[in-house]
N, C-alpha and C. Protein backbone atom coordinates (compact mmCIF):
# COMPACT_ATOMS: atom_id res chain seq x y z
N UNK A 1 17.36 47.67 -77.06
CA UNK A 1 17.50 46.75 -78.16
C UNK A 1 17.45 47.55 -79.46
N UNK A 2 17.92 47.48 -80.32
CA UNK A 2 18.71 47.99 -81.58
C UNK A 2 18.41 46.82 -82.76
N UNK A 3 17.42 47.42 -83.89
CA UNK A 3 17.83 46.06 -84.73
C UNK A 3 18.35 46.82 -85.94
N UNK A 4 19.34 45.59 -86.21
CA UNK A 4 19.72 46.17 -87.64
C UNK A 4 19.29 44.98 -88.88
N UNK A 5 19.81 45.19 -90.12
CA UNK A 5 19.52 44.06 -90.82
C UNK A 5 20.71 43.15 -91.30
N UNK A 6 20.97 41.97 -91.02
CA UNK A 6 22.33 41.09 -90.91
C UNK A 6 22.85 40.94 -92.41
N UNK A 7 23.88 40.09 -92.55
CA UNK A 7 24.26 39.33 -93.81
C UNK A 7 23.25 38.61 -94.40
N UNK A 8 22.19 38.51 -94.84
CA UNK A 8 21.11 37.73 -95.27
C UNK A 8 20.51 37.55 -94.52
N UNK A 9 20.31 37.78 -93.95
CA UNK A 9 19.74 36.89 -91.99
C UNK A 9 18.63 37.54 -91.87
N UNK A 10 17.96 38.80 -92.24
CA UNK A 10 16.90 39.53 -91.88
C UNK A 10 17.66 40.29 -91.15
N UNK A 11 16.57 40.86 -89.78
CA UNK A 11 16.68 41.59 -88.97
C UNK A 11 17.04 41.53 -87.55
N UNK A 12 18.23 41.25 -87.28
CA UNK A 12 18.30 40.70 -85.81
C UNK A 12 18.36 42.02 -84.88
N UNK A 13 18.47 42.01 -83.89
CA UNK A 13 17.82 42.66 -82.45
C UNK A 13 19.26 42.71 -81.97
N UNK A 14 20.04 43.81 -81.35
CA UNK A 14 21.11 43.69 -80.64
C UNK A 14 20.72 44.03 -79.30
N UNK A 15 21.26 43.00 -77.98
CA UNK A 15 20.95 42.88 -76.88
C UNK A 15 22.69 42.46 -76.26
N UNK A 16 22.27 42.64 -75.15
CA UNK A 16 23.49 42.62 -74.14
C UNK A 16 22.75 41.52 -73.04
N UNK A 17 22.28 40.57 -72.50
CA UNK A 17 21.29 39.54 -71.85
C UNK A 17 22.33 38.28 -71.33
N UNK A 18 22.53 38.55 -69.95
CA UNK A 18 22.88 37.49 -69.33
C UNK A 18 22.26 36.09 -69.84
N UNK A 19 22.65 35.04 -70.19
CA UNK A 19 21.54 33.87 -70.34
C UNK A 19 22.32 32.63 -69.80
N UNK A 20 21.37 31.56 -69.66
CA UNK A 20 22.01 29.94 -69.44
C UNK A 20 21.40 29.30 -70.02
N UNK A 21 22.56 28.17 -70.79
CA UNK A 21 22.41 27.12 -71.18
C UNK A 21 22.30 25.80 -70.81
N UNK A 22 21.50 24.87 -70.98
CA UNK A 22 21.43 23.71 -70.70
C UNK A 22 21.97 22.48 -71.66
N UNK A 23 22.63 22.38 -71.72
CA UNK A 23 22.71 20.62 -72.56
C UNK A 23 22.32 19.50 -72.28
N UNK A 24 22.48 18.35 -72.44
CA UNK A 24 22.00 17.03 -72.72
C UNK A 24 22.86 16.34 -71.27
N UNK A 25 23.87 16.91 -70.15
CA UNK A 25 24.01 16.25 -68.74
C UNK A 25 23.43 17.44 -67.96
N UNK A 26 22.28 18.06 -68.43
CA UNK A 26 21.50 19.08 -67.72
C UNK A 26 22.11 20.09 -66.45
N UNK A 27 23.77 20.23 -66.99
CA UNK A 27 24.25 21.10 -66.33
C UNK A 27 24.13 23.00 -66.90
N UNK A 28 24.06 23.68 -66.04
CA UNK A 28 23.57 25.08 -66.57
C UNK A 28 25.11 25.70 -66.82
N UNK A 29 25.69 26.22 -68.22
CA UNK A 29 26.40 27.45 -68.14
C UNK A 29 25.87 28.59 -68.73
N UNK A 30 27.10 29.42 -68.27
CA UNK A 30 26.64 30.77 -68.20
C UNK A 30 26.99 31.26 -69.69
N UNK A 31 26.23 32.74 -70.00
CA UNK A 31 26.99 32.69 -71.17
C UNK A 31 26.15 34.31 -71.23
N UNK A 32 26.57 35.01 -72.84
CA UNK A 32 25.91 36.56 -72.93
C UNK A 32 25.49 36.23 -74.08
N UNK A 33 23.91 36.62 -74.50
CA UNK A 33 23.09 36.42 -75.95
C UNK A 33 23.57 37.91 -76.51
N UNK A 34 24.08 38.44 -77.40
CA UNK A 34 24.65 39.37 -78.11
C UNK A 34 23.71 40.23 -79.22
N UNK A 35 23.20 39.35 -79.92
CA UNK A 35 21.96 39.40 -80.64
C UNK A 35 20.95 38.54 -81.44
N UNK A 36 19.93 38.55 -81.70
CA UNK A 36 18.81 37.35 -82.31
C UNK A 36 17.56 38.23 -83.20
N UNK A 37 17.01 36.65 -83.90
CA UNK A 37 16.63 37.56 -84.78
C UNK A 37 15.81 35.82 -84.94
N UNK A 38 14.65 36.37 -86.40
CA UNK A 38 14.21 34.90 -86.30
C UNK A 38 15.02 33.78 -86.92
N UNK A 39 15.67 33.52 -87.68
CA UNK A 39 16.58 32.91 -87.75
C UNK A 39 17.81 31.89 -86.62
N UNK A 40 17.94 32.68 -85.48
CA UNK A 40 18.54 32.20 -84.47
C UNK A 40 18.99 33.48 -83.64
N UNK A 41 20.26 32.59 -83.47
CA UNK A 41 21.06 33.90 -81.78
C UNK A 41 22.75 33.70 -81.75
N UNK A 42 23.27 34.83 -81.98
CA UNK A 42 24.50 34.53 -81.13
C UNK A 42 24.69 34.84 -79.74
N UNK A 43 26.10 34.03 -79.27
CA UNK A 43 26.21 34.16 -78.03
C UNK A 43 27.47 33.81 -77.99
N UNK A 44 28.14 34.13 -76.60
CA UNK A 44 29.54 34.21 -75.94
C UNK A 44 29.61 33.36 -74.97
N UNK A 45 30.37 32.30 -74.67
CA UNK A 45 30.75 31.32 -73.38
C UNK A 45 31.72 31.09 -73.38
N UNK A 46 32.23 30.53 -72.15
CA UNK A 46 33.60 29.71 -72.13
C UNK A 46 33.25 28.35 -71.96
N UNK A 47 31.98 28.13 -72.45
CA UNK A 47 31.66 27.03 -72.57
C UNK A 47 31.49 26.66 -74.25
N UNK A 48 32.34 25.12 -75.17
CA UNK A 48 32.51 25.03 -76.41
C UNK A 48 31.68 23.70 -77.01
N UNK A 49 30.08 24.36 -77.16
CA UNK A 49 29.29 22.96 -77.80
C UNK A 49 29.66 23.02 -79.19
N UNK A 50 29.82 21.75 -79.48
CA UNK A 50 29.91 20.89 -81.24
C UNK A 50 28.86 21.74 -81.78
N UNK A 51 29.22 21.76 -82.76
CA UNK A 51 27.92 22.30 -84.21
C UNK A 51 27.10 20.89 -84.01
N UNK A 52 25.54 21.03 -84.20
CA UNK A 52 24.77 20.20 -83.68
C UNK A 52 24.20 19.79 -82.59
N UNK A 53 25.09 20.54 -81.79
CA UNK A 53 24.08 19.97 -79.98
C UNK A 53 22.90 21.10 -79.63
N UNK A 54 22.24 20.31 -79.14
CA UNK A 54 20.44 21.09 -78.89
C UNK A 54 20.83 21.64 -77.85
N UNK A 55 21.06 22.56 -77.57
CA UNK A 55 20.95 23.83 -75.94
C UNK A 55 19.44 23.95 -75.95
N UNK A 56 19.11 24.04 -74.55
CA UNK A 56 18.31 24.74 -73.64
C UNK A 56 18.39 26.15 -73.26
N UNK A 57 18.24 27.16 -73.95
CA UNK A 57 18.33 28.52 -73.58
C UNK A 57 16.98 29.08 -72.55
N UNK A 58 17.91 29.78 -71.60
CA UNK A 58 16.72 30.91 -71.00
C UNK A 58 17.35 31.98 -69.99
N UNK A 59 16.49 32.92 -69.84
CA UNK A 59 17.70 34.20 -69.58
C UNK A 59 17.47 33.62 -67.98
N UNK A 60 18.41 34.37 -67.30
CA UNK A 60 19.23 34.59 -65.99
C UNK A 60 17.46 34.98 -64.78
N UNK A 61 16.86 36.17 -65.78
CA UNK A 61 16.00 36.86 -64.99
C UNK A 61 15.14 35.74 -64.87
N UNK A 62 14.83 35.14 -66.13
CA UNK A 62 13.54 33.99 -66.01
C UNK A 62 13.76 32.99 -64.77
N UNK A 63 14.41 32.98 -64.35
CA UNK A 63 14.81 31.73 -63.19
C UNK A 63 14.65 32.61 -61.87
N UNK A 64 14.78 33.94 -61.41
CA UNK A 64 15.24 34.75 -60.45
C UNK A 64 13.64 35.31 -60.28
N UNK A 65 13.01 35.56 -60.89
CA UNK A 65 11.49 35.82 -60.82
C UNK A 65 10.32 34.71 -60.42
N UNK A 66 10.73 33.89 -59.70
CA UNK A 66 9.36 32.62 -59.16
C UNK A 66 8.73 32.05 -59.96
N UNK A 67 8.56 32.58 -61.27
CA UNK A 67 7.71 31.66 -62.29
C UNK A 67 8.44 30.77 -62.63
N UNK A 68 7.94 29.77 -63.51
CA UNK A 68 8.92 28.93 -64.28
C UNK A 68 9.23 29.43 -65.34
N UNK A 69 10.53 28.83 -65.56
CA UNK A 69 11.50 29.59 -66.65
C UNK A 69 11.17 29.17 -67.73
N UNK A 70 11.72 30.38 -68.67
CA UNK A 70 10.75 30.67 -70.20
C UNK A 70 12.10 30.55 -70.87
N UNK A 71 12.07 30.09 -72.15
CA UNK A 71 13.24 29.67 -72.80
C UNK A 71 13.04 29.19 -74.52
N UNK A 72 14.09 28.87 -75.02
CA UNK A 72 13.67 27.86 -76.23
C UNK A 72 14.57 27.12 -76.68
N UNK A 73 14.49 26.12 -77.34
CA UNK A 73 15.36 25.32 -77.85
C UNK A 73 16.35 25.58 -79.16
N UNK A 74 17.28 25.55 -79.16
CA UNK A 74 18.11 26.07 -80.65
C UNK A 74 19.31 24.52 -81.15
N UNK A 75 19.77 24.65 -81.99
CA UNK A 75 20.73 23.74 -82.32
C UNK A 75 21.94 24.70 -82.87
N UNK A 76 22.95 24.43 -82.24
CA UNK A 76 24.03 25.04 -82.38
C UNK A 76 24.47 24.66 -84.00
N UNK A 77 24.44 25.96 -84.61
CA UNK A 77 25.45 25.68 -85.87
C UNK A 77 26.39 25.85 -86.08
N UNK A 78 27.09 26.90 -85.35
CA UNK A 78 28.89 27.03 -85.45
C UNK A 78 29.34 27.71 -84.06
N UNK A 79 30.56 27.31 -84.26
CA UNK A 79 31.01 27.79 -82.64
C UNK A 79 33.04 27.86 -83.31
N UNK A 80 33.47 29.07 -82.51
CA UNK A 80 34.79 29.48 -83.07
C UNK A 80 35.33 30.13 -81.62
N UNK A 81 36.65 30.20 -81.29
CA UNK A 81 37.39 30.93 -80.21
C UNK A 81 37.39 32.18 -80.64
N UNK A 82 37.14 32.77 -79.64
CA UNK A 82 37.02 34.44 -79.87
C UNK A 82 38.63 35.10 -80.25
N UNK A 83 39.44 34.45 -79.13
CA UNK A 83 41.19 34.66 -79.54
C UNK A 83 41.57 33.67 -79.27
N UNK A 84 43.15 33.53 -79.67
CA UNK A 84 44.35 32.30 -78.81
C UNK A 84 43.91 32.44 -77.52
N UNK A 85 44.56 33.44 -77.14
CA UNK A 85 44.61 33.47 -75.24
C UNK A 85 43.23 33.74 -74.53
N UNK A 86 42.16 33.23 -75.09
CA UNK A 86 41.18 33.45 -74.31
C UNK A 86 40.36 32.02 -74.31
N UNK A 87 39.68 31.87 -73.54
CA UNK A 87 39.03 30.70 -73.14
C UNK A 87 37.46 30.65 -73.48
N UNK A 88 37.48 31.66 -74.06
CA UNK A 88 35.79 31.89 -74.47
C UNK A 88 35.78 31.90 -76.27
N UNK A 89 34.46 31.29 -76.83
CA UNK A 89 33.90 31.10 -77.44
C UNK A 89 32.74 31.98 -78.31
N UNK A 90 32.52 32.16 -79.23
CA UNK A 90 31.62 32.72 -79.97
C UNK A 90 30.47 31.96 -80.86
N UNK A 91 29.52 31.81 -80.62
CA UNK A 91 28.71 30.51 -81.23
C UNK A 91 27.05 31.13 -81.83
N UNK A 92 26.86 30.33 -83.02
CA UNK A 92 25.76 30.52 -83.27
C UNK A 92 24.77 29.70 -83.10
N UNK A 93 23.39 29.61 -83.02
CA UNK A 93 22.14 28.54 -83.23
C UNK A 93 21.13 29.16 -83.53
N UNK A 94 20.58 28.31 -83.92
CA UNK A 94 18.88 28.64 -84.12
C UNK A 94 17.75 27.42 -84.26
């Protein structure tokens, strides 16, 4: 992990972290947390929530280790297509 200091944002943390999301029909997708900081997190899916929907975040490992999974809640503030021809997404929350 690598932090640098953002556009106003403080200091976010660059990570490479498998994670899943939960929404509001408590289905899990997949997705990659890129980097975070206190402010929030970006992340990558081919999954495209509205600005405003509450995700359920928690990494991949937290579920694969027997404990119960560790996570937190964010509200999506923007979300954009990464290209035309691609099916994935670039999104922020916090």
């Amino acid at each position: 992990m690598t932090p640098f200091r953002g556009r106003g944002c403080g200091v976010r943390i660059n990570i490479d972290e498998p994670i899943l999301l939960e929404c509001k029909d408590k289905a899990l997708h997949g997705a990659v947390m890129l980097n975070y900081g206190e402010r929030g997190l970006y992340f990558e899916s081919n999954m495209e929530p509205e600005a405003g929907t509450v995700i359920g975040v928690c990494t991949e490992q937290s579920l694969n280790d027997g404990k119960p999974a560790s996570g937190c809640c964010a509200v999506v503030r923007w979300t954009r297509k990464l290209t035309e021809n691609q099916s994935d997404y670039a999104c922020g929350a916090g």
